[in-house]
C-alpha atoms as a PDB file:
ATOM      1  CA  UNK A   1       0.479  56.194 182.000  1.00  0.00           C
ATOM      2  CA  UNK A   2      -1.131  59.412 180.472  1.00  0.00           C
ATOM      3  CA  UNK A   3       1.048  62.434 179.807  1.00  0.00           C
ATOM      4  CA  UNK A   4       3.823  64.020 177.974  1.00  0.00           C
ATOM      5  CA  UNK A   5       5.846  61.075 180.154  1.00  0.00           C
ATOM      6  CA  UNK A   6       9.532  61.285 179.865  1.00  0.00           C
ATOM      7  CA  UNK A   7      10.890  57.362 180.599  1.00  0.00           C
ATOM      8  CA  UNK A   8       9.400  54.336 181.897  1.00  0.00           C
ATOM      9  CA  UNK A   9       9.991  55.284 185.721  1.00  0.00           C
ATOM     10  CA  UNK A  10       6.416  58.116 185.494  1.00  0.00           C
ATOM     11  CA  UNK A  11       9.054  61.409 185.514  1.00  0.00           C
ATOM     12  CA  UNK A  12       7.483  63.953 183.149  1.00  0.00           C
ATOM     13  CA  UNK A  13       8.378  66.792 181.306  1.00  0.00           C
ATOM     14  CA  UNK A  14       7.453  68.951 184.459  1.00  0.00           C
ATOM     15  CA  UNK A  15       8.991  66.915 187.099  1.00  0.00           C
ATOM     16  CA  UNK A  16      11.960  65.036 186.124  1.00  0.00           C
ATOM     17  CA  UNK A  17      14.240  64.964 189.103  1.00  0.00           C
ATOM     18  CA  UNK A  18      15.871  61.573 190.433  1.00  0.00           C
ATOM     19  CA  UNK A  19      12.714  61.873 193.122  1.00  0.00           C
ATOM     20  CA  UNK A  20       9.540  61.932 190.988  1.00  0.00           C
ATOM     21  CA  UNK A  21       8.827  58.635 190.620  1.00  0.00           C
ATOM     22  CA  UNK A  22       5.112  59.091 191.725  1.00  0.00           C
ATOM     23  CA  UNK A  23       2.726  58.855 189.188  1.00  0.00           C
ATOM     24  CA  UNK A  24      -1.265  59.471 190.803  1.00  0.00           C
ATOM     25  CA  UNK A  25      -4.577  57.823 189.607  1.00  0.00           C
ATOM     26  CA  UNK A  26      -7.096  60.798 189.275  1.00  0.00           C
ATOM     27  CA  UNK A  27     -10.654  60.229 190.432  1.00  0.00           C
ATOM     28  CA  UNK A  28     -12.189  61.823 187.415  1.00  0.00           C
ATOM     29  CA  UNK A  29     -11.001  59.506 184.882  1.00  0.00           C
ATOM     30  CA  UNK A  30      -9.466  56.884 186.934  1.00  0.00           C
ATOM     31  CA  UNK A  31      -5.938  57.460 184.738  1.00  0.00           C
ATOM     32  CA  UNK A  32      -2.787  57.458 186.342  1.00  0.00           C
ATOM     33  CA  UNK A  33      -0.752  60.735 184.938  1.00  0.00           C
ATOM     34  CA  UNK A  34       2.572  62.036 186.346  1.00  0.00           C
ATOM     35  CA  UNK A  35       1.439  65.161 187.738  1.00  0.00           C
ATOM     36  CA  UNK A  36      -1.485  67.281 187.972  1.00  0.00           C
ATOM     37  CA  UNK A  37      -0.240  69.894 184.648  1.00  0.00           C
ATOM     38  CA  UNK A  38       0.103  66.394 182.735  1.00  0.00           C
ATOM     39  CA  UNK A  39      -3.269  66.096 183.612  1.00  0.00           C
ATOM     40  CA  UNK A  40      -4.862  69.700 182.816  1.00  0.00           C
ATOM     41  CA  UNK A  41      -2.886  69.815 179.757  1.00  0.00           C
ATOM     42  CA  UNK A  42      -3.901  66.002 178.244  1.00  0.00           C
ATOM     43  CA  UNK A  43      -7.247  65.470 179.615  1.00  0.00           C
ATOM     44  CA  UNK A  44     -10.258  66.831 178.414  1.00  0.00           C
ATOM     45  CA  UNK A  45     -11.808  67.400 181.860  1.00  0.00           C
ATOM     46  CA  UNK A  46     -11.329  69.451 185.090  1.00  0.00           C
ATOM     47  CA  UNK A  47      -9.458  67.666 187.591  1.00  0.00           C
ATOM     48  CA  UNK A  48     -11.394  66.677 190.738  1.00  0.00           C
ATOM     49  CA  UNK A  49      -9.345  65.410 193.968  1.00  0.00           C
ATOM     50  CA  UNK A  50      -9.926  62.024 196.121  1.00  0.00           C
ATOM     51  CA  UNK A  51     -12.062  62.278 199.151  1.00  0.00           C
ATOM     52  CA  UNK A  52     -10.675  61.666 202.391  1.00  0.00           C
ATOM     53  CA  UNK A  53     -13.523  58.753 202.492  1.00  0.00           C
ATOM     54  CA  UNK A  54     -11.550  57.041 199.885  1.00  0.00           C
ATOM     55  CA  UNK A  55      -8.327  57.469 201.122  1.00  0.00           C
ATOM     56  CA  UNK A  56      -8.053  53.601 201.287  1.00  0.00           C
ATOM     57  CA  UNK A  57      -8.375  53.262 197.281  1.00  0.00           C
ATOM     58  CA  UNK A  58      -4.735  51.831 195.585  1.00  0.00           C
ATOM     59  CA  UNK A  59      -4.037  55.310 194.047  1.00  0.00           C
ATOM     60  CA  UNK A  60      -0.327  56.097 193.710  1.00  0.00           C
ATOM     61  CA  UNK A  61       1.857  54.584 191.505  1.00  0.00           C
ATOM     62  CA  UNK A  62       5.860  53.696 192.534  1.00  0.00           C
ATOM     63  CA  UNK A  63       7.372  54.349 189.041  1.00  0.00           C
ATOM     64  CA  UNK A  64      10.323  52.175 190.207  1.00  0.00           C
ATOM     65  CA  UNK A  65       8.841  48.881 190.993  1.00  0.00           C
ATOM     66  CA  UNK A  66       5.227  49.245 190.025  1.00  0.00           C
ATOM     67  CA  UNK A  67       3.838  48.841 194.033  1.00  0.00           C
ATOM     68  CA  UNK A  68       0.499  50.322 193.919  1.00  0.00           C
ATOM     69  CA  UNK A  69       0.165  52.519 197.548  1.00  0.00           C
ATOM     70  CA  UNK A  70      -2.865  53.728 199.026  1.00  0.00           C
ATOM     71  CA  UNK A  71      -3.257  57.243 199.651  1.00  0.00           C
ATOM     72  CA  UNK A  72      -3.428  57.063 203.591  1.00  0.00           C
ATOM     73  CA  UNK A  73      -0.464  54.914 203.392  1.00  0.00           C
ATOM     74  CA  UNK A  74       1.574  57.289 200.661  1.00  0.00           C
ATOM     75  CA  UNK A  75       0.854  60.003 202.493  1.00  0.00           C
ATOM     76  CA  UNK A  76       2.480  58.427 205.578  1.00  0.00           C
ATOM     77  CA  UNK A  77       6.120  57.618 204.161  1.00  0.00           C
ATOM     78  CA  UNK A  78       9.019  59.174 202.355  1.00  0.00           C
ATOM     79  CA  UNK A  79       9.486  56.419 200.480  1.00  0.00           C
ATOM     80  CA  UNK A  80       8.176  53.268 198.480  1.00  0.00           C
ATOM     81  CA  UNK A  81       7.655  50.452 201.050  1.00  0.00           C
ATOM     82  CA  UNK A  82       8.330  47.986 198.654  1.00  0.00           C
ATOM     83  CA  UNK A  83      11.559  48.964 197.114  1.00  0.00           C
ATOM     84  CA  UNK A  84      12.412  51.772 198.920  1.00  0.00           C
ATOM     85  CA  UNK A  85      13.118  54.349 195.932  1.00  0.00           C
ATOM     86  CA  UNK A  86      12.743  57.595 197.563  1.00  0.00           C
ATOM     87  CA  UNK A  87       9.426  60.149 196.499  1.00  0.00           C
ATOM     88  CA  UNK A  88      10.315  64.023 196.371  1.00  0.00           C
ATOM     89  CA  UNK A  89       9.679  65.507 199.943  1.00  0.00           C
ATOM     90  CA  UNK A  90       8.396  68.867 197.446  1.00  0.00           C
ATOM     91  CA  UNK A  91       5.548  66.450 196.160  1.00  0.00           C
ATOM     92  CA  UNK A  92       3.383  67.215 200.149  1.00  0.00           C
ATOM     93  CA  UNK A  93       3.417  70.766 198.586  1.00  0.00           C
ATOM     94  CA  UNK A  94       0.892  69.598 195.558  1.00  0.00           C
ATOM     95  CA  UNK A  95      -1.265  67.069 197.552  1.00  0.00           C
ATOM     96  CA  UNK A  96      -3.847  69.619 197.909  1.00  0.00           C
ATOM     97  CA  UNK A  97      -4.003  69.197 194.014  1.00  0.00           C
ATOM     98  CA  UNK A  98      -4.879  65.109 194.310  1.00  0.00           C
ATOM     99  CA  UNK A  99      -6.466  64.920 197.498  1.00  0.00           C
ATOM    100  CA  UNK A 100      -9.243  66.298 199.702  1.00  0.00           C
ATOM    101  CA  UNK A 101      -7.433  68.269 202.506  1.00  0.00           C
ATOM    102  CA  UNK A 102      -7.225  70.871 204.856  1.00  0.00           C
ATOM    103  CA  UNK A 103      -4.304  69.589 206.921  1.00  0.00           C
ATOM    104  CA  UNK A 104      -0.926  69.432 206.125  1.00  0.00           C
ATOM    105  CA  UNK A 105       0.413  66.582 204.645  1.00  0.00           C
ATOM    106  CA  UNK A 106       0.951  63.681 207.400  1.00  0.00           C
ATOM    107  CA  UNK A 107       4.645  62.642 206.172  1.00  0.00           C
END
């Protein structure tokens, strides 16, 4: 986990709530980080977002248990299908940030 990462669950020092427990893999550097400012503030490269064509890569992290989630299938739930720790509804508002899209997030 890159990042100014606050415990061992991926909450960071901009999103810390009970919820953020979503950590993403970036397609630049392949690096999971917390959140996309964790990312523009420790990485020493722009930030470029997954293509829809590779919306079936394991790219989002469940901080909770560890499950690794595609991003079709993240993008389709609420919460982690393995242990069922919630993800922050706010979090659709940033997927623009991580992913390719022109839609609104499916969830």
């Amino acid at each position: 986990m890159h990042g100014p990462v606050v415990d061992d669950q991926t909450r960071c020092v901009h999103y810390h709530s009970e919820l953020d427990v979503v950590a993403i893999r970036f397609v630049c550097c392949d690096r999971y980080f917390p959140c996309f400012e964790c990312h523009a503030e420790t990485a020493d490269h722009e930030a470029r977002r997954w293509p829809r064509s590779s919306w079936h890569e394991r790219a989002v992290l469940c901080g909770v248990c560890g499950e690794e989630l595609t991003i079709a299938d993240y993008r389709l739930v609420d919460a982690c299908p393995s242990c069922a720790a919630a993800f922050n509804p706010g979090c659709r508002l940033h997927a623009h940030l991580y992913f390719e899209t022109s839609a609104p997030a499916e969830r």
